[in-house]
Structure formats: structure tokens, C-alpha cells
Protein backbone atom coordinates (compact mmCIF):
# COMPACT_ATOMS: atom_id res chain seq x y z
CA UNK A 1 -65.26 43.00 17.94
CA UNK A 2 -64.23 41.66 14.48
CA UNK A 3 -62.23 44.52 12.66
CA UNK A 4 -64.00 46.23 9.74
CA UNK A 5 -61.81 45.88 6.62
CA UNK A 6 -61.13 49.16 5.09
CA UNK A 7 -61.50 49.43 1.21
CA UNK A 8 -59.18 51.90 -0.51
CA UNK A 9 -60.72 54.09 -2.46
CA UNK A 10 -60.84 54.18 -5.87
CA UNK A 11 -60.27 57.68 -7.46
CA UNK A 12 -60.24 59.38 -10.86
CA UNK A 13 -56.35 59.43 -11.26
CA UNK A 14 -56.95 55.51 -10.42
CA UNK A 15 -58.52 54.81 -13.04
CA UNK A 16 -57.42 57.36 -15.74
CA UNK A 17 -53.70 55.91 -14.62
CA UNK A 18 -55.09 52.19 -15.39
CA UNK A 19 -56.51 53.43 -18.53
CA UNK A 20 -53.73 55.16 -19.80
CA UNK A 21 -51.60 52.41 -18.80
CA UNK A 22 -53.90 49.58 -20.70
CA UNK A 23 -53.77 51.84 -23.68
CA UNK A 24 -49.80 51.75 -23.61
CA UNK A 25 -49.15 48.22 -23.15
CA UNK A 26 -52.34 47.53 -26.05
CA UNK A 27 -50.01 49.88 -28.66
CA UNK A 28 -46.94 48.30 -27.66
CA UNK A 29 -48.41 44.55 -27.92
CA UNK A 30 -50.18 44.96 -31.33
CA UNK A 31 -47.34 45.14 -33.61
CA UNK A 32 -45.95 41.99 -32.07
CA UNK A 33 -49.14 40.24 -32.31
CA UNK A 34 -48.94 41.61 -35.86
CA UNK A 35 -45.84 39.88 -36.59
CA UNK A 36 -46.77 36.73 -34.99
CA UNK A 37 -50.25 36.14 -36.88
CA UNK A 38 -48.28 36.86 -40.27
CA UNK A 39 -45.11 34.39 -39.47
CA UNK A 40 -47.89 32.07 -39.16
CA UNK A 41 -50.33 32.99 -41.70
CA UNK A 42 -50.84 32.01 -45.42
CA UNK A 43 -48.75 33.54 -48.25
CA UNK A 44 -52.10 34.85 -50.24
CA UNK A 45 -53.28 36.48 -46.93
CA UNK A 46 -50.07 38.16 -45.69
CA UNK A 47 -49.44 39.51 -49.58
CA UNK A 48 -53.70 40.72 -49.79
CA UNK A 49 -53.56 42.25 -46.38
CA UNK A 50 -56.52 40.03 -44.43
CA UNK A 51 -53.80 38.96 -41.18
CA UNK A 52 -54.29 41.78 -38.74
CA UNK A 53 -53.87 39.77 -35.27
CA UNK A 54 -54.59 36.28 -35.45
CA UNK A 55 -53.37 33.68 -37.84
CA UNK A 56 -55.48 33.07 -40.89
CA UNK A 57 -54.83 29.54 -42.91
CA UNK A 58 -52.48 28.93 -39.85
CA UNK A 59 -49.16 27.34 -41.65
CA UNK A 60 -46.09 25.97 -39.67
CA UNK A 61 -43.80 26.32 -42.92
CA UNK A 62 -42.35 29.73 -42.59
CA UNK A 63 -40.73 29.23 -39.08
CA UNK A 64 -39.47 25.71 -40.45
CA UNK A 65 -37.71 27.84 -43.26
CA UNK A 66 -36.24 30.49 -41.12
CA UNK A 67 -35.00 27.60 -38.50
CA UNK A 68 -33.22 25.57 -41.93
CA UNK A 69 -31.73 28.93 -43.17
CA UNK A 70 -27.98 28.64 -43.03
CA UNK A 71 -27.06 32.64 -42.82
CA UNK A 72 -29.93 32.76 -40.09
CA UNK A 73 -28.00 29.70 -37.82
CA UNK A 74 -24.73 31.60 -38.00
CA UNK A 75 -26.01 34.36 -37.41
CA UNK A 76 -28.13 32.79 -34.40
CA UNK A 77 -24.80 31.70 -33.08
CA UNK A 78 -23.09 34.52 -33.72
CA UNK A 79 -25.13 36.61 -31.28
CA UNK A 80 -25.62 33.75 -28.65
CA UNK A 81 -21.64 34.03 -28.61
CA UNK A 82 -21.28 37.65 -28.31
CA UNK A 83 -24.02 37.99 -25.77
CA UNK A 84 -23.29 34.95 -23.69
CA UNK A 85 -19.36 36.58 -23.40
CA UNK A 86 -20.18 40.08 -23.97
CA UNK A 87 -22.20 40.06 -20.87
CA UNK A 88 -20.27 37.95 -18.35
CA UNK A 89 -17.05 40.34 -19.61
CA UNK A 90 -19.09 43.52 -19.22
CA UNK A 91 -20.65 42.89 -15.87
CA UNK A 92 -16.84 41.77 -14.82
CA UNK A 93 -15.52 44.76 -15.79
CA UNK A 94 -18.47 47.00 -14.42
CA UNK A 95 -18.56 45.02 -11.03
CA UNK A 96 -14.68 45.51 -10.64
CA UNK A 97 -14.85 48.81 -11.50
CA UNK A 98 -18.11 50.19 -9.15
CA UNK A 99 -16.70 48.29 -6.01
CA UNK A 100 -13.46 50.66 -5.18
CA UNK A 101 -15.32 53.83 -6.68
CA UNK A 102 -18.17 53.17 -4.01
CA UNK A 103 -15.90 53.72 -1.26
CA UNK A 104 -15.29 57.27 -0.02
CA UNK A 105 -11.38 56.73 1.30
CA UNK A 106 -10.29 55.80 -2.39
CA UNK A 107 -7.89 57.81 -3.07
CA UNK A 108 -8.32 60.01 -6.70
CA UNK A 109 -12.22 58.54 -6.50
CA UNK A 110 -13.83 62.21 -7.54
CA UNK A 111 -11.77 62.36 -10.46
CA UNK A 112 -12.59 58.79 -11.81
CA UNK A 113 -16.16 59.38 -11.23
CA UNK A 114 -15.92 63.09 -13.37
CA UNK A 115 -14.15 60.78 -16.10
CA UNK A 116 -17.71 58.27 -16.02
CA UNK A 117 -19.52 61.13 -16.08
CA UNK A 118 -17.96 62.66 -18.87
CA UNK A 119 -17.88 59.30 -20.68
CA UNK A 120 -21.42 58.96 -19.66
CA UNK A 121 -22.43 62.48 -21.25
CA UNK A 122 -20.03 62.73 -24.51
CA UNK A 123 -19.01 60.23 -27.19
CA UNK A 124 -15.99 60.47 -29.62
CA UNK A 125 -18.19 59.47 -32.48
CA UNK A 126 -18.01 56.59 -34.96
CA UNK A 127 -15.28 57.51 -37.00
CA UNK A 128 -12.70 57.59 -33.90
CA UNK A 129 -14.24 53.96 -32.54
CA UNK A 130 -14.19 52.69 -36.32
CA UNK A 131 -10.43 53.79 -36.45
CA UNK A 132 -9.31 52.48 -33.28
CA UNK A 133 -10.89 49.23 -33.64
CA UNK A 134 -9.47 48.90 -37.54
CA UNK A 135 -5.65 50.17 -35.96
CA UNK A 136 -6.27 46.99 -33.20
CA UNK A 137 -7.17 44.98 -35.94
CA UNK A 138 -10.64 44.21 -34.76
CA UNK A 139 -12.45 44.34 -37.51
CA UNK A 140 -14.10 41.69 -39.28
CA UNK A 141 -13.64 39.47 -35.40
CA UNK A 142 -15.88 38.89 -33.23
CA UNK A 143 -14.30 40.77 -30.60
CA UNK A 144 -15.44 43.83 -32.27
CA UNK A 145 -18.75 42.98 -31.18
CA UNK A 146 -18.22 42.05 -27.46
CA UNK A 147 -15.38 44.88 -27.28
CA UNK A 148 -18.16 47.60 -28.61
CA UNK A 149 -20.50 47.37 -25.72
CA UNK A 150 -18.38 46.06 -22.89
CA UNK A 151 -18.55 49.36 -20.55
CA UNK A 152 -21.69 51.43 -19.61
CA UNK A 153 -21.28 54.47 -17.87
CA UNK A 154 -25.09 54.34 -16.64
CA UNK A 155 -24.73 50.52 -15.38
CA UNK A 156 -21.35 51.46 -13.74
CA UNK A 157 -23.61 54.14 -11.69
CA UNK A 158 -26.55 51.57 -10.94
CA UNK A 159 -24.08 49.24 -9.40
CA UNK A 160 -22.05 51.44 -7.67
CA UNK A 161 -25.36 53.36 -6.21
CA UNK A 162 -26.30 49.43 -4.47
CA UNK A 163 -22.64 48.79 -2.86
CA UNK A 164 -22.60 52.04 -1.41
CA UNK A 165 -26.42 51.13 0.46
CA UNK A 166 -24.86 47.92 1.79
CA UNK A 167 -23.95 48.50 5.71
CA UNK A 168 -19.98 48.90 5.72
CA UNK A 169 -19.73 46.67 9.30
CA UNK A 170 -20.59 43.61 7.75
CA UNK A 171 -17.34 44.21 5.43
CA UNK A 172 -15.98 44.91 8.54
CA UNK A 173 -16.91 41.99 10.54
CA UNK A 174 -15.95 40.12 7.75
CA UNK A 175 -12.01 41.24 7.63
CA UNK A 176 -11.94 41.13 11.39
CA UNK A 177 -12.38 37.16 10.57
CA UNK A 178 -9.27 37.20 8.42
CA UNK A 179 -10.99 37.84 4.84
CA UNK A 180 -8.68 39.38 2.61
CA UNK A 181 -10.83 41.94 0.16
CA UNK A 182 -11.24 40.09 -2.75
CA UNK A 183 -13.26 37.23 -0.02
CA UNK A 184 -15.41 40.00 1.15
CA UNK A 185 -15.92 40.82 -2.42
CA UNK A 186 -16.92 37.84 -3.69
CA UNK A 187 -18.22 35.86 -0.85
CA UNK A 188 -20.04 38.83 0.91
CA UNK A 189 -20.87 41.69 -1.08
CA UNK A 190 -21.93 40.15 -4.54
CA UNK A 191 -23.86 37.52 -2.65
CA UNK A 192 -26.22 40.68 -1.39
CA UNK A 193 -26.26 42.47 -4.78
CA UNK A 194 -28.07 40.36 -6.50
CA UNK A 195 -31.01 42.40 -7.07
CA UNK A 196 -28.89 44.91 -8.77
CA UNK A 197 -26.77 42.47 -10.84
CA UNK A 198 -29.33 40.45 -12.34
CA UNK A 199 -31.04 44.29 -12.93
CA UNK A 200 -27.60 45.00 -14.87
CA UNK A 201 -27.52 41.63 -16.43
CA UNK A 202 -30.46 41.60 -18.01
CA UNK A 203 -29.32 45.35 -19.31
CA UNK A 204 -26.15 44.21 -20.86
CA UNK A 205 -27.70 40.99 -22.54
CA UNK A 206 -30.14 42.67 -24.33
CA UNK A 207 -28.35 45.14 -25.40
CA UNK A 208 -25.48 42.65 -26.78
CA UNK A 209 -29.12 41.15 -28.41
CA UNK A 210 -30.19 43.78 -29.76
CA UNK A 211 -27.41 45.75 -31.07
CA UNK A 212 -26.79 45.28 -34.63
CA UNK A 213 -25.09 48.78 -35.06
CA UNK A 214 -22.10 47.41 -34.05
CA UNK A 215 -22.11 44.86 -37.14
CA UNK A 216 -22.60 47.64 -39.30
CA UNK A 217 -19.75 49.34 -38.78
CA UNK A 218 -17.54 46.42 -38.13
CA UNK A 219 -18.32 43.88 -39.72
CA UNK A 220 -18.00 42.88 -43.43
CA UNK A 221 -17.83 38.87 -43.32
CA UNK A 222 -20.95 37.22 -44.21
CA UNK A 223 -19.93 34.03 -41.64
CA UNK A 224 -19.79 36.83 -38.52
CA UNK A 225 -23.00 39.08 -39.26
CA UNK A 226 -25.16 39.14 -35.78
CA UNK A 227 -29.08 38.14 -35.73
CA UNK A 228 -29.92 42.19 -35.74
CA UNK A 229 -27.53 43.02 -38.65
CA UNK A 230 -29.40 39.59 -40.53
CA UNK A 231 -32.61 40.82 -39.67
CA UNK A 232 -31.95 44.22 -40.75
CA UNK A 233 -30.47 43.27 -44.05
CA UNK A 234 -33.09 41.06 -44.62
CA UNK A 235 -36.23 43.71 -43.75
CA UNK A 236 -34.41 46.54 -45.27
CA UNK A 237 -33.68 44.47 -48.80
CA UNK A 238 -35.98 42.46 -50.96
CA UNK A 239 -35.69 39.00 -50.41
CA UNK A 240 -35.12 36.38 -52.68
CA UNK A 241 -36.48 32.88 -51.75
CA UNK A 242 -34.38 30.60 -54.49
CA UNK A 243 -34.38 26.98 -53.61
CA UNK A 244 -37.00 27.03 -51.04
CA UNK A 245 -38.76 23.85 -51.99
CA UNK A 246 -35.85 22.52 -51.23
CA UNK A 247 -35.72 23.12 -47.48
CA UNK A 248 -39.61 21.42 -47.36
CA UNK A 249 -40.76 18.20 -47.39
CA UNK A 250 -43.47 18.84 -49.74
CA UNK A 251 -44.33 21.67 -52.14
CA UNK A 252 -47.56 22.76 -50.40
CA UNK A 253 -45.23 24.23 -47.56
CA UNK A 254 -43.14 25.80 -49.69
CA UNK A 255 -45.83 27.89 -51.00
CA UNK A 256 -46.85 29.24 -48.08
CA UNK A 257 -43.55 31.02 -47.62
CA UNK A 258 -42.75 34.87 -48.92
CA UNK A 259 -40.77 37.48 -48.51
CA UNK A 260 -42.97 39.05 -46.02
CA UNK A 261 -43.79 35.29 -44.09
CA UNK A 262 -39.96 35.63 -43.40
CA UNK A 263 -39.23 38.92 -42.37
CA UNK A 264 -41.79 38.45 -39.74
CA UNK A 265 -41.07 35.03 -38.95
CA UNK A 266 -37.28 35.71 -38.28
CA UNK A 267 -37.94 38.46 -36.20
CA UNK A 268 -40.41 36.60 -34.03
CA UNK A 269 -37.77 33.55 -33.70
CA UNK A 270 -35.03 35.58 -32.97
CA UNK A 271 -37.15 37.64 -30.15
CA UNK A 272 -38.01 34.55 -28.36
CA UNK A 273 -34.64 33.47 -26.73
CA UNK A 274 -34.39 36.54 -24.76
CA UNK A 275 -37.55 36.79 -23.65
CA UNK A 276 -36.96 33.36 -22.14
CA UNK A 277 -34.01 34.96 -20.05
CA UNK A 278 -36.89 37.96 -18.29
CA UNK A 279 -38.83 35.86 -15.90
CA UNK A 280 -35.83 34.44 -14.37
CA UNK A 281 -34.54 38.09 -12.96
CA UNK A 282 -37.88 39.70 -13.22
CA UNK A 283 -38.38 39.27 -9.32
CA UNK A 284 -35.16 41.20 -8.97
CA UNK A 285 -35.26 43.77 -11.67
CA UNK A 286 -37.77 46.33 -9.71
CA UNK A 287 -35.76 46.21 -6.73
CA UNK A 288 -32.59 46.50 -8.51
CA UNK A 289 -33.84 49.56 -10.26
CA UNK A 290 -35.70 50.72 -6.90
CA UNK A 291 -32.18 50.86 -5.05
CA UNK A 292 -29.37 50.84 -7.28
CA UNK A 293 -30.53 54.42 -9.04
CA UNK A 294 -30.73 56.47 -5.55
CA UNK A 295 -27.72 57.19 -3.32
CA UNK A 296 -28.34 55.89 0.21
């Protein structure tokens, strides 16, 4: 007899949970839509308040201004810099650091978690972190950016969580072979945490993105302002478009662009770069997140 395929049933919570869910991800896509329909719209629209979601008199010449802007390209590589070395410092440090406080027989490994923890739970502020960086003579570098978010407490945890789920007699088998630790290290146990690194990756990067705070307090020189702190500048003051014909190749172009054009414009091009990076880890960021945050 053929087997009768059973149908899961479909309940109230089902589809309230659905519902809810499609209402969440509709009010967190609308601004961005938002954004997008006005980098792209008309001047006379965006300024009258007819773009909503969609594009009206689509126009090409906003983007083109934002990608000509000279403050906007250093700042573009400004951030690609930080992030780029930011993360691949950060996730050193954090990887180096979670390996030895995953194993039980380290010696003084309760009191360097309690110090995490505490780190984790309490800040010394921004005037201690402004002070220390200023007596290191950090300021106005770009080290003060990577420097400024090179630990997290929270990642530190995530990671260490993974190595302790990995099954200790494969380290084992691996020294009785002759590898020293730093083999087993690199050639066996980060080679089976990749779930949780990319997870952790992807945490770091956008946060190196994404931070303009850090320019803020830091950072004074025009030539080393970060995408976030140019984007925040530029949103938070009013924006003066002098010379813009002069980035077009004819006028018509140029007078499609405005203050508001730009604002949205830049943010949209400076979004787009790391949401390029997401569907490379996405098939290991819910596992990551699945076993790295509970203790095995």
C-alpha cells in the first residue's frame, strides 16, 4: 500500500506568527524602499512630496553625483580600510583569545572569563577611551577606528561557546600524529568552525560599517572621516550643492539633483557593499548563531 502523506496542520498561532512576521519585515522594508525611489526620483517630486515607493521621473543623475563626490570616495575608502583590517584584526584577536578560555584545564580560566564578563556588562565611558586614545596618540589615525571596535565581549562568548561543542578526541587524535597546538588550531579546529566564524565575521564587519561613533569622537581630519560620520554630517546639516553642473555632462542632470536626492542617494550607495558580503555567509549564520550561543 502506497503511504498516505500526512499534511501538517495549519493552526491559528501559524498564521497569526506569519502575519505578524509579514507585518515586521513590510515596516522594516518601506523606509528603504523610501530611500531608494527618492535617490532615483526627480528633484520637483522628492522637494513636493509625490515619491512614496517607486521612482517617479526615474533620473540616474543623483547616484552619478554621489559616486563623483570627492569627500564621499575618501570616505568610501576610508571605511573599506577600517573594515577590511578592523575585522580580520578583531576576529584574530577574538579567535586567539576564545580557543585557551574554552578549555577547562587552563589554568586562571574562571577569572579571565569574570574579567569578559565584567567587560561585557560595564564600560569606562567615553571620556576615559577619548583620553587613552589622545595619550597613545591615536587620534586623528586611522587606527583609532580599527583600535575602537577590535574586541567584543559577546563575540568572544559566541566563539568560545562552538570550540567547546567540538569533540576533544579529534584534538587528540590529532597530537597523537605529532601536531604541535597551533596545527590543531589552525588546520583542525578553525577548519570545523566555520559556521561560527563567518557568524562572527559578518558581526564585526558591519559593525566596523556601520559605526560612525567612533569618528565622532576621534576624528577631526576631513581626509579620514568614515562613510557613517559623512553620511551623518551630511543628513544632519544642510547641504550645499555648489559646482554641481560641473560633475554632469549636461545641465538637465544637474537639475535633477538636491539636497534631499543626495542624502538618500548616499545612503543607498553606501548600504549596498555590505549587503553584497550577506549571502555569502548567510548559509552559515543560523547555524553559527544556533550553536555558538548554547554551551554543549
Amino acid at each position: 500500500m502506497a503511504k498516505v502523506k500526512k499534511h501538517k496542520r495549519v493552526t491559528v498561532f501559524d498564521i497569526v506568527n506569519v502575519t505578524v512576521m509579514v507585518l515586521v519585515g513590510l515596516i522594516m522594508l518601506l523606509p528603504i524602499l523610501n530611500l531608494v525611489a527618492k535617490a532615483f526620483s526627480s528633484e520637483g517630486n522628492v522637494i513636493a512630496g509625490n515619491v512614496l515607493f517607486w521612482p517617479v521621473e526615474f533620473q540616474t543623475g543623483t547616484i552619478q553625483y554621489v559616486l563623483m563626490t570627492p569627500e564621499f570616495s575618501t570616505s568610501f575608502f576610508v571605511t573599506v580600510t577600517v573594515t577590511i583590517f578592523g575585522t580580520l584584526g578583531a576576529m584574530l584577536l577574538t579567535v586567539m583569545a576564545a580557543y585557551p578560555l574554552s578549555k577547562p584545564h587552563l589554568k586562571g580560566r574562571k577569572f579571565f572569563l569574570y574579567i569578559f564578563v565584567f567587560i561585557m556588562l560595564f564600560s569606562a565611558g567615553m571620556v576615559p577611551n577619548y583620553i587613552l586614545f589622545r595619550t597613545l596618540h591615536l587620534t586623528n589615525t586611522i587606527f583609532a577606528l580599527i583600535f575602537s571596535g577590535m574586541l567584543s565581549s559577546f563575540n568572544l562568548f559566541l566563539i568560545k561557546n562552538y570550540f567547546e561543542t567540538l569533540p576533544e578526541v579529534i584534538e587528540e587524535a590529532a597530537r597523537i600524529d605529532g601536531a604541535s597546538n597551533m596545527r590543531v588550531f589552525f588546520s583542525v579546529v578553525l577548519p570545523m568552525s566555520l559556521p561560527v566564524l563567518a557568524t562572527v565575521t559578518l558581526y564585526y564587519a558591519v559593525g566596523y560599517w556601520s559605526n560612525y561613533f567612533a569618528g565622532v569622537m576621534y576624528i577631526t581630519d576631513a581626509s579620514l572621516k568614515p562613510l557613517q560620520q559623512y553620511m551623518f554630517d551630511l543628513v544632519t546639516q544642510a547641504t550645499s550643492l555648489q559646482d554641481t553642473t560641473g560633475n554632469f555632462s549636461d545641465v538637465s542632470q544637474a537639475m535633477n539633483v538636491s539636497g534631499e536626492n543626495i542624502r538618500a542617494a548616499t545612503i543607498v550607495v553606501s548600504t549596498i557593499p555590505i549587503l553584497c558580503v550577506y549571502p555569502f555567509l548567510q548559509k552559515y549564520f543560523v547555524k553559527g548563531i544556533t550553536i555558538g550561543s548554547v554551551k554543549g
